[in-house]
N, C-alpha and C. Protein backbone atom coordinates (compact mmCIF):
# COMPACT_ATOMS: atom_id res chain seq x y z
N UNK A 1 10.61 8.09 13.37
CA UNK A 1 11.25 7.07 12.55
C UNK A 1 10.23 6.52 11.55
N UNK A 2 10.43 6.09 10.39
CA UNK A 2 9.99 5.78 9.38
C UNK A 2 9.51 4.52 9.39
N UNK A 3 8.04 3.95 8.99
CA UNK A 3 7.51 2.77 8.92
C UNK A 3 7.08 2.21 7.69
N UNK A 4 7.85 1.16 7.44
CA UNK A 4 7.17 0.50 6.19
C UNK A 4 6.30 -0.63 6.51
N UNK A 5 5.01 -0.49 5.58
CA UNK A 5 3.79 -1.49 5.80
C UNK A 5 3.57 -2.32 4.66
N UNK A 6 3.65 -3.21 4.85
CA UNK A 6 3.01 -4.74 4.14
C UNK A 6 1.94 -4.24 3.30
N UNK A 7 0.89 -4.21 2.09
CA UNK A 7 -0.40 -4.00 1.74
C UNK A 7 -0.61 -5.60 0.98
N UNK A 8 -1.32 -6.53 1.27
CA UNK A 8 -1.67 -7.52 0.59
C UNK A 8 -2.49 -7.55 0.34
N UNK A 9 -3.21 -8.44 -0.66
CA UNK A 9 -4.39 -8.75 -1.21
C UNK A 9 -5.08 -7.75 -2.11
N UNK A 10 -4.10 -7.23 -3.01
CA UNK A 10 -4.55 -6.26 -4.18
C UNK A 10 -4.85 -6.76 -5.29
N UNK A 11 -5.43 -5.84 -6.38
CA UNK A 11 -5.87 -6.62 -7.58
C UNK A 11 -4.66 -6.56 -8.06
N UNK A 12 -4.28 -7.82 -9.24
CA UNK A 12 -3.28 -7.27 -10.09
C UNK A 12 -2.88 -6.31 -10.98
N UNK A 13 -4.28 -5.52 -11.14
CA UNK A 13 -4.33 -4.22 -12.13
C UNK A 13 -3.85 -3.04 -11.58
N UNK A 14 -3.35 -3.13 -9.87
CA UNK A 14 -2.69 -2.05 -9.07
C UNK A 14 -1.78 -1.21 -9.64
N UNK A 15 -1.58 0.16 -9.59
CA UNK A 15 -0.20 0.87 -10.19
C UNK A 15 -0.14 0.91 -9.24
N UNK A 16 1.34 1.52 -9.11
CA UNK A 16 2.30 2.44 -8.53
C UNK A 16 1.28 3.75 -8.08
N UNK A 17 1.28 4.86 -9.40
CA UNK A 17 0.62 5.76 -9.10
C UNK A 17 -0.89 5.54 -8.60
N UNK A 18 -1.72 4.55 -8.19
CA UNK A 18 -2.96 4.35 -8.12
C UNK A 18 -2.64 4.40 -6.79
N UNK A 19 -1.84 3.76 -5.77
CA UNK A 19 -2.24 3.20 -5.04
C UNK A 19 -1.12 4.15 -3.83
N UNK A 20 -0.42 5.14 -4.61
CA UNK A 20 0.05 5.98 -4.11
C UNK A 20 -0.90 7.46 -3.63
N UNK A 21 -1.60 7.75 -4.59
CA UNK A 21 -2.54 8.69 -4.68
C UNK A 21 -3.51 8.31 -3.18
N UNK A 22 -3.85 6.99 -3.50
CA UNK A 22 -4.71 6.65 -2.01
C UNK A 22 -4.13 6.61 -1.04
N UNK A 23 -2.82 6.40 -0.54
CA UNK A 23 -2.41 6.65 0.71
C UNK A 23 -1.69 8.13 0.74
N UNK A 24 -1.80 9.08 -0.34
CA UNK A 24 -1.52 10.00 0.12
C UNK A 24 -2.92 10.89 0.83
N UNK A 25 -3.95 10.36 0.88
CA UNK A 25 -4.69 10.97 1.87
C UNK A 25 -4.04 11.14 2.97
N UNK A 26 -3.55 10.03 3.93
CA UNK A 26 -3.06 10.19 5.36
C UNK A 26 -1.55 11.02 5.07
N UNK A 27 -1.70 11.89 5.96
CA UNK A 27 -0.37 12.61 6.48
C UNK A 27 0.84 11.44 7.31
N UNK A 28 1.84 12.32 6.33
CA UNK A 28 2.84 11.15 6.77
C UNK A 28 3.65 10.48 5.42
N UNK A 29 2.76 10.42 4.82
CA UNK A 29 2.78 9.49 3.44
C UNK A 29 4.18 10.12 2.78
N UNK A 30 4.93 8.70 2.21
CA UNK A 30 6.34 9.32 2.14
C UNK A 30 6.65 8.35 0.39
N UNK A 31 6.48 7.31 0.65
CA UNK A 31 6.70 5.97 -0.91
C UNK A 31 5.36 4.99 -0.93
N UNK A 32 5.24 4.77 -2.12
CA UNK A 32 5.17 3.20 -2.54
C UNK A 32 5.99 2.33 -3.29
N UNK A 33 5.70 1.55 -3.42
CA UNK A 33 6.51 0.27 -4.31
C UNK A 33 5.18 -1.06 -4.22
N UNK A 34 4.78 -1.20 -5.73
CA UNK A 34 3.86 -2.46 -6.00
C UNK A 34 4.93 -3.64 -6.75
N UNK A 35 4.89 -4.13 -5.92
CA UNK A 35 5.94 -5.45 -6.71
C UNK A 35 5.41 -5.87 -7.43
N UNK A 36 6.18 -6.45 -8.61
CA UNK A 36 5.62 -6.80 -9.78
C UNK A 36 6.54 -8.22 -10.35
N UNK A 37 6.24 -8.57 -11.36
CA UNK A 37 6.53 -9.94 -11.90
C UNK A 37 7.75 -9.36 -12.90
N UNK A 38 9.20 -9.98 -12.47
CA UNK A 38 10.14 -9.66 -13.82
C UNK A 38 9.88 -9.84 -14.72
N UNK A 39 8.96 -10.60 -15.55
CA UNK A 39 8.36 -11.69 -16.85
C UNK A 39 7.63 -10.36 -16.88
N UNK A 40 6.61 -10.32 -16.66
CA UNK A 40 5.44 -9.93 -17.36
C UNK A 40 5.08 -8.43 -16.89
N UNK A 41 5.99 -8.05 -15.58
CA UNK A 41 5.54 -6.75 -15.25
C UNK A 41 4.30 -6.33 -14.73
N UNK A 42 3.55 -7.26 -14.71
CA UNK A 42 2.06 -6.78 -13.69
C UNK A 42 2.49 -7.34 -12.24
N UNK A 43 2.03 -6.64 -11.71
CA UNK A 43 1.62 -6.76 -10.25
C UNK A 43 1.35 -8.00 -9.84
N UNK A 44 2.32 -8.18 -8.77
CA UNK A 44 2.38 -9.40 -8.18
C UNK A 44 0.86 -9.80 -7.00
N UNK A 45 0.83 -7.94 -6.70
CA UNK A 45 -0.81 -8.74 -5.81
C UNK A 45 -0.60 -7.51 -4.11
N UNK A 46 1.02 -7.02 -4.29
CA UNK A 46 0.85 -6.91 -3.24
C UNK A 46 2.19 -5.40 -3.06
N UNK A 47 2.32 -4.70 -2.47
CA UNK A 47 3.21 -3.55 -2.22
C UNK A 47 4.08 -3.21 -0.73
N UNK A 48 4.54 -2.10 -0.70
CA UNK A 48 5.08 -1.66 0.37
C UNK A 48 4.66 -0.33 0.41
N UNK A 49 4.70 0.11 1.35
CA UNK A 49 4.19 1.73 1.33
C UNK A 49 5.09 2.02 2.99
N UNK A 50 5.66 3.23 2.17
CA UNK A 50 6.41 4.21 3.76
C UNK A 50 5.94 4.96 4.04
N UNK A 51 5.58 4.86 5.42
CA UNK A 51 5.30 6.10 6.48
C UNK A 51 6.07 6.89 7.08
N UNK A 52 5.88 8.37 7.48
CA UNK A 52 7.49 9.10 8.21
C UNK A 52 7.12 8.64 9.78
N UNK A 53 6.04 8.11 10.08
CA UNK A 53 6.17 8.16 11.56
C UNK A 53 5.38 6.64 11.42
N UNK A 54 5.47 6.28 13.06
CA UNK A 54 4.30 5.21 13.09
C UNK A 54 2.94 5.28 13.35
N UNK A 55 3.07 6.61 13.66
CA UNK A 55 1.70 7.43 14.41
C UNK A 55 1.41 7.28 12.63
N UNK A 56 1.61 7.68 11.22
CA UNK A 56 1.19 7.99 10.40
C UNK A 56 1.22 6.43 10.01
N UNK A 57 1.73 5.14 10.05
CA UNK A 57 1.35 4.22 9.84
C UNK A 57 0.19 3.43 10.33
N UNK A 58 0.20 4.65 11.65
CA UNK A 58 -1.49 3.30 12.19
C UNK A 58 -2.31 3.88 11.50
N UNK A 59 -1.99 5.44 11.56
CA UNK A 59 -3.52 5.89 11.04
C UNK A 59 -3.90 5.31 9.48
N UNK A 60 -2.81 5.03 8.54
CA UNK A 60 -3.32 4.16 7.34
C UNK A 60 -4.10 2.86 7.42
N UNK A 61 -3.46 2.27 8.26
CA UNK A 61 -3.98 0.62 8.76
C UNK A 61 -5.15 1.29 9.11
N UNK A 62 -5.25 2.13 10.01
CA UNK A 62 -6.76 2.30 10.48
C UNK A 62 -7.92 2.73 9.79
N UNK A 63 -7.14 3.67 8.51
CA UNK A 63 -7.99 4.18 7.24
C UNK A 63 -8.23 2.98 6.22
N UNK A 64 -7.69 2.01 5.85
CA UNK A 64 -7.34 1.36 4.99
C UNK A 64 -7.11 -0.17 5.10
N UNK A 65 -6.79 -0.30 6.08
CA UNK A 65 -7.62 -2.12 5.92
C UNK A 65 -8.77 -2.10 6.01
N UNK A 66 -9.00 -3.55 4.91
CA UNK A 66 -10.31 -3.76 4.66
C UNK A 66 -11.10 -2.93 2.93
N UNK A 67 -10.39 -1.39 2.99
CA UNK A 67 -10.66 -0.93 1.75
C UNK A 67 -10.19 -1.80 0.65
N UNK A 68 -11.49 -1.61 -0.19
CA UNK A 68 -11.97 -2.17 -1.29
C UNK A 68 -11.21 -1.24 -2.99
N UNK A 69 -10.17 -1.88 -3.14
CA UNK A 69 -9.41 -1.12 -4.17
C UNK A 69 -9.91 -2.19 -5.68
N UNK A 70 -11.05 -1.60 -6.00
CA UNK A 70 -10.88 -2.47 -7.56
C UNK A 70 -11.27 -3.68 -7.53
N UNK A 71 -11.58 -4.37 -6.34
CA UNK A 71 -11.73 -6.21 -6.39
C UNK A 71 -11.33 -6.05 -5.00
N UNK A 72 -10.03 -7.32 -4.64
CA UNK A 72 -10.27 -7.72 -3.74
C UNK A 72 -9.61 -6.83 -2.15
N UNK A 73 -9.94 -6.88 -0.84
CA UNK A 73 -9.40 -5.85 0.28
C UNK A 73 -8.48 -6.02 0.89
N UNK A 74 -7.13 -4.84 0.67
CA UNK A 74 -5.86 -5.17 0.58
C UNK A 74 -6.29 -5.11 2.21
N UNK A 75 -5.11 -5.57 2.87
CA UNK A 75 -4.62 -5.77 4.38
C UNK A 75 -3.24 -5.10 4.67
N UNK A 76 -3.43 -4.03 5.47
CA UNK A 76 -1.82 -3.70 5.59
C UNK A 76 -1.25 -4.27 7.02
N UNK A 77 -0.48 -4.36 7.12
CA UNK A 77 0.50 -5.02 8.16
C UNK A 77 2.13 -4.37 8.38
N UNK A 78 1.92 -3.99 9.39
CA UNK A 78 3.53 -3.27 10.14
C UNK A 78 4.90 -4.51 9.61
N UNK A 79 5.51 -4.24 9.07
CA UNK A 79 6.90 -5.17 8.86
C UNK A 79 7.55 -4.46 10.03
């Protein structure tokens, strides 16, 4: 079953494609989505990213919190 994870504490200069490319290291890797501001269209700070399993969601949390994307270190978290 499919897991979607929280990523907070990104820079606002985050893409879509940036931040997709990095979690497609881990196997598993299925979406992103960087929310963004209706107004202005930059990045609100923070995304969602889907996993096909949860086994492929820890291993991101486990690769990837704490990484240092650009500024400040996003945090992912299981919704």
């Amino acid at each position: 079953m499919s897991q979607k994870l929280f990523i907070g504490g990104l820079p606002f200069s985050t893409s879509t494609e940036e931040l997709g490319q990095l979690f497609k290291q881990v196997d598993g890797f299925e979406s992103v989505e960087v929310i963004t501001d209706r107004d202005t269209g930059r990045s609100r700070g923070f995304a969602f990213v889907q996993m096909a399993t949860s086994e492929a969601a820890d291993a991101a949390v486990r690769k990837f919190n704490g990484y240092e994307l650009n500024g400040p270190r996003p945090q992912g978290r299981d919704l």
